[in-house]
C-alpha atoms as a PDB file:
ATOM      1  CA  UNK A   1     111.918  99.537  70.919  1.00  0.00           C
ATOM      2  CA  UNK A   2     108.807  98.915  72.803  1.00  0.00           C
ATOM      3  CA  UNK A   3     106.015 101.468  73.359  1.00  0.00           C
ATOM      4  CA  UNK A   4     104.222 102.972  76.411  1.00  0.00           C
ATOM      5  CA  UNK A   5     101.122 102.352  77.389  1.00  0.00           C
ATOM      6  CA  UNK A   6      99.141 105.374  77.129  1.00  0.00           C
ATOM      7  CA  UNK A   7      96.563 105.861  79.349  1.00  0.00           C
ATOM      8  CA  UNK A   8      93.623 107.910  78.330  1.00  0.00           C
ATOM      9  CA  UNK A   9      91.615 109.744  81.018  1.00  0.00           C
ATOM     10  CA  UNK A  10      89.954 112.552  82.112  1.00  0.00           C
ATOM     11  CA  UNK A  11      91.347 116.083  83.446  1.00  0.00           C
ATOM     12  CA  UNK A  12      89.857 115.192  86.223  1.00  0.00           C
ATOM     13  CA  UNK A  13      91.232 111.647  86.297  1.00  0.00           C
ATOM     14  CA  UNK A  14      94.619 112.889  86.027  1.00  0.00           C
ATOM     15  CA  UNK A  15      94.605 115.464  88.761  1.00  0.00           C
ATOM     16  CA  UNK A  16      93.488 113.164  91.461  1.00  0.00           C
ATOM     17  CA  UNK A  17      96.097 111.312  90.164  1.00  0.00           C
ATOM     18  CA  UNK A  18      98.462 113.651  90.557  1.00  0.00           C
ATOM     19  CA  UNK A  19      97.087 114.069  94.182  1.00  0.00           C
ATOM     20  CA  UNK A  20      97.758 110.740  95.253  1.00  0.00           C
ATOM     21  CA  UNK A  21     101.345 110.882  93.878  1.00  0.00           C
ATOM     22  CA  UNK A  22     102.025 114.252  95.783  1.00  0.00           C
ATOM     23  CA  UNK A  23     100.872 112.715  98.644  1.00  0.00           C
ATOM     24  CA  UNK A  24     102.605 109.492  98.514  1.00  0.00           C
ATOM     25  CA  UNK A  25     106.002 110.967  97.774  1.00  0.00           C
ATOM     26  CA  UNK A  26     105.746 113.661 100.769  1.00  0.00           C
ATOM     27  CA  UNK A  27     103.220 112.255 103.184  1.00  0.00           C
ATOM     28  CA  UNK A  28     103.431 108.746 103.024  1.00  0.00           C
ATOM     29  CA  UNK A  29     107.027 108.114 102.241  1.00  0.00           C
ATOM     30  CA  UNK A  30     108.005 110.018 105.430  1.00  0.00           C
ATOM     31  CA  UNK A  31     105.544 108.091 107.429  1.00  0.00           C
ATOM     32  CA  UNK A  32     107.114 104.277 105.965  1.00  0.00           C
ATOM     33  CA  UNK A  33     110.807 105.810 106.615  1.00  0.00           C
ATOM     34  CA  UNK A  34     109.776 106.774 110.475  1.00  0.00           C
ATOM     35  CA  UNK A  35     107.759 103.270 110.913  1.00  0.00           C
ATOM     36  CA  UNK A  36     111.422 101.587 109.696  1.00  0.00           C
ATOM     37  CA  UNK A  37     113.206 104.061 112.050  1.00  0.00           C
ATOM     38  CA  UNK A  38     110.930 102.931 114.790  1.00  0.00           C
ATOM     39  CA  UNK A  39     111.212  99.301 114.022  1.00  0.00           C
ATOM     40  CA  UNK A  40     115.279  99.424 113.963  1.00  0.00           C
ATOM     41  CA  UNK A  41     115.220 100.113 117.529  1.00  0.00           C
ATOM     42  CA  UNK A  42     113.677  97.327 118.728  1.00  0.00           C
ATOM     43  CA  UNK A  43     116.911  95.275 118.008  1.00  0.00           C
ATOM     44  CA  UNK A  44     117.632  91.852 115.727  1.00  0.00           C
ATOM     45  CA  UNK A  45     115.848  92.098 112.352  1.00  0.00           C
ATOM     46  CA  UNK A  46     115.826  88.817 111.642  1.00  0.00           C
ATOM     47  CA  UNK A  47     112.722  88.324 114.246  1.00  0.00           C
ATOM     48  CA  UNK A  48     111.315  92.017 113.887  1.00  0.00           C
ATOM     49  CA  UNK A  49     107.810  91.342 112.555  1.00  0.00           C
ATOM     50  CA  UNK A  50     107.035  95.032 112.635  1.00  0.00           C
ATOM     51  CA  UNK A  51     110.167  95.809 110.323  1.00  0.00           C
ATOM     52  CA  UNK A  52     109.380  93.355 107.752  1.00  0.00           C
ATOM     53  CA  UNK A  53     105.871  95.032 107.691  1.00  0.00           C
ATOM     54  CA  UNK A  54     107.146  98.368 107.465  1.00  0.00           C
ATOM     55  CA  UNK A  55     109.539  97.195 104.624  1.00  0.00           C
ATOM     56  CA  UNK A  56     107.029  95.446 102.881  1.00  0.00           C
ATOM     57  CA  UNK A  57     104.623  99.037 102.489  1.00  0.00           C
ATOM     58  CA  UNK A  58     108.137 100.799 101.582  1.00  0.00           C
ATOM     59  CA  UNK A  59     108.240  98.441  98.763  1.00  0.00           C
ATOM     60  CA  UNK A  60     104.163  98.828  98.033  1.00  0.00           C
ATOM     61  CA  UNK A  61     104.371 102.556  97.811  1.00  0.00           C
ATOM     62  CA  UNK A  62     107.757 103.021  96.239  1.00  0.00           C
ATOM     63  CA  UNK A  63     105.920 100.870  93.826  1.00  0.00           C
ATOM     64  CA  UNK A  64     102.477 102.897  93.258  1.00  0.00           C
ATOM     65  CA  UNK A  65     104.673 105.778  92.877  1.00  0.00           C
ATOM     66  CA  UNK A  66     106.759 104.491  89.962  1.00  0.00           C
ATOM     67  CA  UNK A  67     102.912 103.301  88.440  1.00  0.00           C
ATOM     68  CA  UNK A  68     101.678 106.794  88.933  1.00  0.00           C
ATOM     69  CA  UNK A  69     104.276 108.845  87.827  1.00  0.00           C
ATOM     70  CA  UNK A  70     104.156 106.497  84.192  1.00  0.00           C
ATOM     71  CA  UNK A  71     100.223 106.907  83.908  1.00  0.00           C
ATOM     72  CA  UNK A  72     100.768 110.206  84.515  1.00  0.00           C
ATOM     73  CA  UNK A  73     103.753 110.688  81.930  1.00  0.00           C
ATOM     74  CA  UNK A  74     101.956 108.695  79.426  1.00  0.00           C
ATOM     75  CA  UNK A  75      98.258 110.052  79.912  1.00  0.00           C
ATOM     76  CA  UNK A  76      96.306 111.100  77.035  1.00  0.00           C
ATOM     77  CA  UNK A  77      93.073 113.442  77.970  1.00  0.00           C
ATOM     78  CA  UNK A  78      89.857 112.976  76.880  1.00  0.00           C
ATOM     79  CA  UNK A  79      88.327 115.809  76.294  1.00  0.00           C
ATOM     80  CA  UNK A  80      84.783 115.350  76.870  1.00  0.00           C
ATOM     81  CA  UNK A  81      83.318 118.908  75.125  1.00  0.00           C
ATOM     82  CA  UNK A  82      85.112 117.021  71.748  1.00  0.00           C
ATOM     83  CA  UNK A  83      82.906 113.520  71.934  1.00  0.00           C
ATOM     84  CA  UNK A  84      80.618 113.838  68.900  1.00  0.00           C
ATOM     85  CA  UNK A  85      78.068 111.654  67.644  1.00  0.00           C
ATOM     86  CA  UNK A  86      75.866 109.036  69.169  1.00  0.00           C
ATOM     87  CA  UNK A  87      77.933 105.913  69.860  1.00  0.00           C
ATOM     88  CA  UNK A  88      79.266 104.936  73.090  1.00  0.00           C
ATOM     89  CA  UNK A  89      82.494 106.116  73.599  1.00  0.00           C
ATOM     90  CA  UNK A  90      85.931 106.529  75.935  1.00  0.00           C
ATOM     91  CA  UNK A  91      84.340 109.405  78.135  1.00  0.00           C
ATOM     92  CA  UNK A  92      81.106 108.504  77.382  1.00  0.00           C
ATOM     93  CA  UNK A  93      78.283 108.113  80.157  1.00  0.00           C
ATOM     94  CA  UNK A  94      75.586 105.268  79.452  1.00  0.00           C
ATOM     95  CA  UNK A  95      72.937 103.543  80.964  1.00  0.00           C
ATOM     96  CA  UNK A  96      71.570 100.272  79.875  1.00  0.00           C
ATOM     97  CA  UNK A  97      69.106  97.529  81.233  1.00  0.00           C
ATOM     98  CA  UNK A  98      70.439  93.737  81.649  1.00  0.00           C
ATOM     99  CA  UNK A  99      67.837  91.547  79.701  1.00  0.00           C
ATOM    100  CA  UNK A 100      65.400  90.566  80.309  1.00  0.00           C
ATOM    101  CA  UNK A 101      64.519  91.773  83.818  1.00  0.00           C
ATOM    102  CA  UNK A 102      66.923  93.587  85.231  1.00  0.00           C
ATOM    103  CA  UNK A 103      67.426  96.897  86.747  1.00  0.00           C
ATOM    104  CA  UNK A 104      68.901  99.957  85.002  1.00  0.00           C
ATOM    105  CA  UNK A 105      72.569 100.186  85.038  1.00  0.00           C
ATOM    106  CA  UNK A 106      74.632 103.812  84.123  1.00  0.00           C
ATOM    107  CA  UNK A 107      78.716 104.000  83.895  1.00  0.00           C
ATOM    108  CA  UNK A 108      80.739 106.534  82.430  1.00  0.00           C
ATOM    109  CA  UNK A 109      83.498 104.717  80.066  1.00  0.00           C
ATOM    110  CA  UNK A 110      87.060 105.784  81.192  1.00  0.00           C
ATOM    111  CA  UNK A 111      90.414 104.781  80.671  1.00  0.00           C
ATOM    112  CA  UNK A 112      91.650 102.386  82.819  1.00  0.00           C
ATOM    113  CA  UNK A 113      93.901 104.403  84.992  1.00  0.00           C
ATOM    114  CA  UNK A 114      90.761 106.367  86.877  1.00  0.00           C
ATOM    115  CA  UNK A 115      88.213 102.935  86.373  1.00  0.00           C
ATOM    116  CA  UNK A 116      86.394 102.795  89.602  1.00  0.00           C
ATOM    117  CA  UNK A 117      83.133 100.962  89.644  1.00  0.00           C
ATOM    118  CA  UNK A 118      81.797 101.898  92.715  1.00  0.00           C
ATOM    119  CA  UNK A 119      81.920 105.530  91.054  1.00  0.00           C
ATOM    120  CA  UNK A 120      80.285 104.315  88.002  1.00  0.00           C
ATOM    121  CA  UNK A 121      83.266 104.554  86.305  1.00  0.00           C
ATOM    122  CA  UNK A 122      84.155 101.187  84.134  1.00  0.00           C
ATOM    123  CA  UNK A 123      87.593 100.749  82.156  1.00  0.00           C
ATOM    124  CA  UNK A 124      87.563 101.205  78.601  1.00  0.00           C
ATOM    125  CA  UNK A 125      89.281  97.625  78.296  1.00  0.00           C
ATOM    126  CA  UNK A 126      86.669  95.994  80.732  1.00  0.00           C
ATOM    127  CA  UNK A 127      84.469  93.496  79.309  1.00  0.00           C
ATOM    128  CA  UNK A 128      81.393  95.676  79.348  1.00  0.00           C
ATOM    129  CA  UNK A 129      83.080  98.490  77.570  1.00  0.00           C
ATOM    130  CA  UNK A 130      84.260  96.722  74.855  1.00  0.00           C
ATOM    131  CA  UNK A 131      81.119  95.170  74.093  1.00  0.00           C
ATOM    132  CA  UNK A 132      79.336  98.771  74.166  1.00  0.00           C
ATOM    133  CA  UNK A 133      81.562 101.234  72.455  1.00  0.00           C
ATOM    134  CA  UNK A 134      80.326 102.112  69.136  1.00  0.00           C
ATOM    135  CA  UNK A 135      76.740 101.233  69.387  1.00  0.00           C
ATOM    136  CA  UNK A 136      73.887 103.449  69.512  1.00  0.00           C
ATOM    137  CA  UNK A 137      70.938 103.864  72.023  1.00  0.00           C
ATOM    138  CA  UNK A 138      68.483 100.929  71.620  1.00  0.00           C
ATOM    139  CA  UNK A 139      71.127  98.615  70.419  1.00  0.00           C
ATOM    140  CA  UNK A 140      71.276  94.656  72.147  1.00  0.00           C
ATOM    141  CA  UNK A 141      74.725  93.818  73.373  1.00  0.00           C
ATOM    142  CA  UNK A 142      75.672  90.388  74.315  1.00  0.00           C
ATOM    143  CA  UNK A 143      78.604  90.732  76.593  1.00  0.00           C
ATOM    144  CA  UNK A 144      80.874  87.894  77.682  1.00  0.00           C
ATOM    145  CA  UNK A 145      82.031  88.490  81.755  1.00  0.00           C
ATOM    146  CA  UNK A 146      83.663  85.856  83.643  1.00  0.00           C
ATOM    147  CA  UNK A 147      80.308  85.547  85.550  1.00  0.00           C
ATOM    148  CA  UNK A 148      78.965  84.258  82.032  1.00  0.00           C
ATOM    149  CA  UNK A 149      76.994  85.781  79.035  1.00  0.00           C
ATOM    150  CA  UNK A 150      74.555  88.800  79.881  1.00  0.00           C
ATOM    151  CA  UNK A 151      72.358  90.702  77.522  1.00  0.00           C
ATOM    152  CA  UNK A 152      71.911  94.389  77.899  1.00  0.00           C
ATOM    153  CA  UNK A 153      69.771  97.059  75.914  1.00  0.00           C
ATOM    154  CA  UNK A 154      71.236 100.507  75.582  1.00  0.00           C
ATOM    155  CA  UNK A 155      68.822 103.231  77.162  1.00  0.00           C
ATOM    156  CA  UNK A 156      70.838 106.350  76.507  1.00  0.00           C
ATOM    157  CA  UNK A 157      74.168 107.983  76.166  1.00  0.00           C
ATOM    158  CA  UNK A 158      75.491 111.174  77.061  1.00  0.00           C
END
């Protein structure tokens, strides 16, 4: 028998999680079922672009909340009072400087069900991540992305 993924994340992670599923089952589902309603009226469905459309986002949120409700089933929380020592780490926040000019980057490492980048929030399984967890503040990193080999310095984690 196979095993779940677990997904490891945040309290915080989780309840916004749990957020978007409330609101897809009793928000959004009503809104796809009305937009079908709608589109039934308007005669032949073989030709009704706006029904196919309307089907088609049935079918993308009926399938988000199937995702969600397994991330949520399976989710493992970090806790992040519990993260001891000095490595980088899942719930981990660290900043680091791509060599040998560049600017200083932070990210918090999280599991990939609440990754967000544009948060400064990277996945655990990202490339990045797996090059930094378990080394220490002042550490060199070479880290393969599909852009290419970079070379970052750790700064500081917290």
């Amino acid at each position: 028998m196979a095993t779940e993924k677990v997904f490891p994340m945040t309290q915080a992670g989780k309840d916004k999680l749990v957020q978007e599923l409330e609101n897809l089952k009793t928000v959004k589902r009503k809104e796809v079922v009305e937009r079908i309603k709608i589109a039934r009226s308007f005669g032949d469905l073989s030709e009704n672009s706006e029904y196919d459309s309307a089907k088609e986002e049935q079918a993308f949120v009926e399938g988000r909340i199937t995702t969600l409700e397994n991330m949520i089933r399976n989710a493992i929380i970090i806790d992040e009072s519990e993260i001891t020592g000095d490595a980088v780490a899942l719930g981990r926040r660290v900043t680091f400087v791509e060599l040998p000019d560049g600017e200083e980057e932070t990210y918090s490492i999280v599991g990939s069900a609440e990754a967000d980048p544009f948060e400064g929030k990277i996945s655990n399984d990202s490339p990045i991540a797996k090059s930094l967890i378990g080394k220490k503040v002042g550490d060199t990193v070479s880290v393969q992305t599909p852009g290419g080999e970079m070379t970052v310095k750790i700064i500081s984690i917290q």
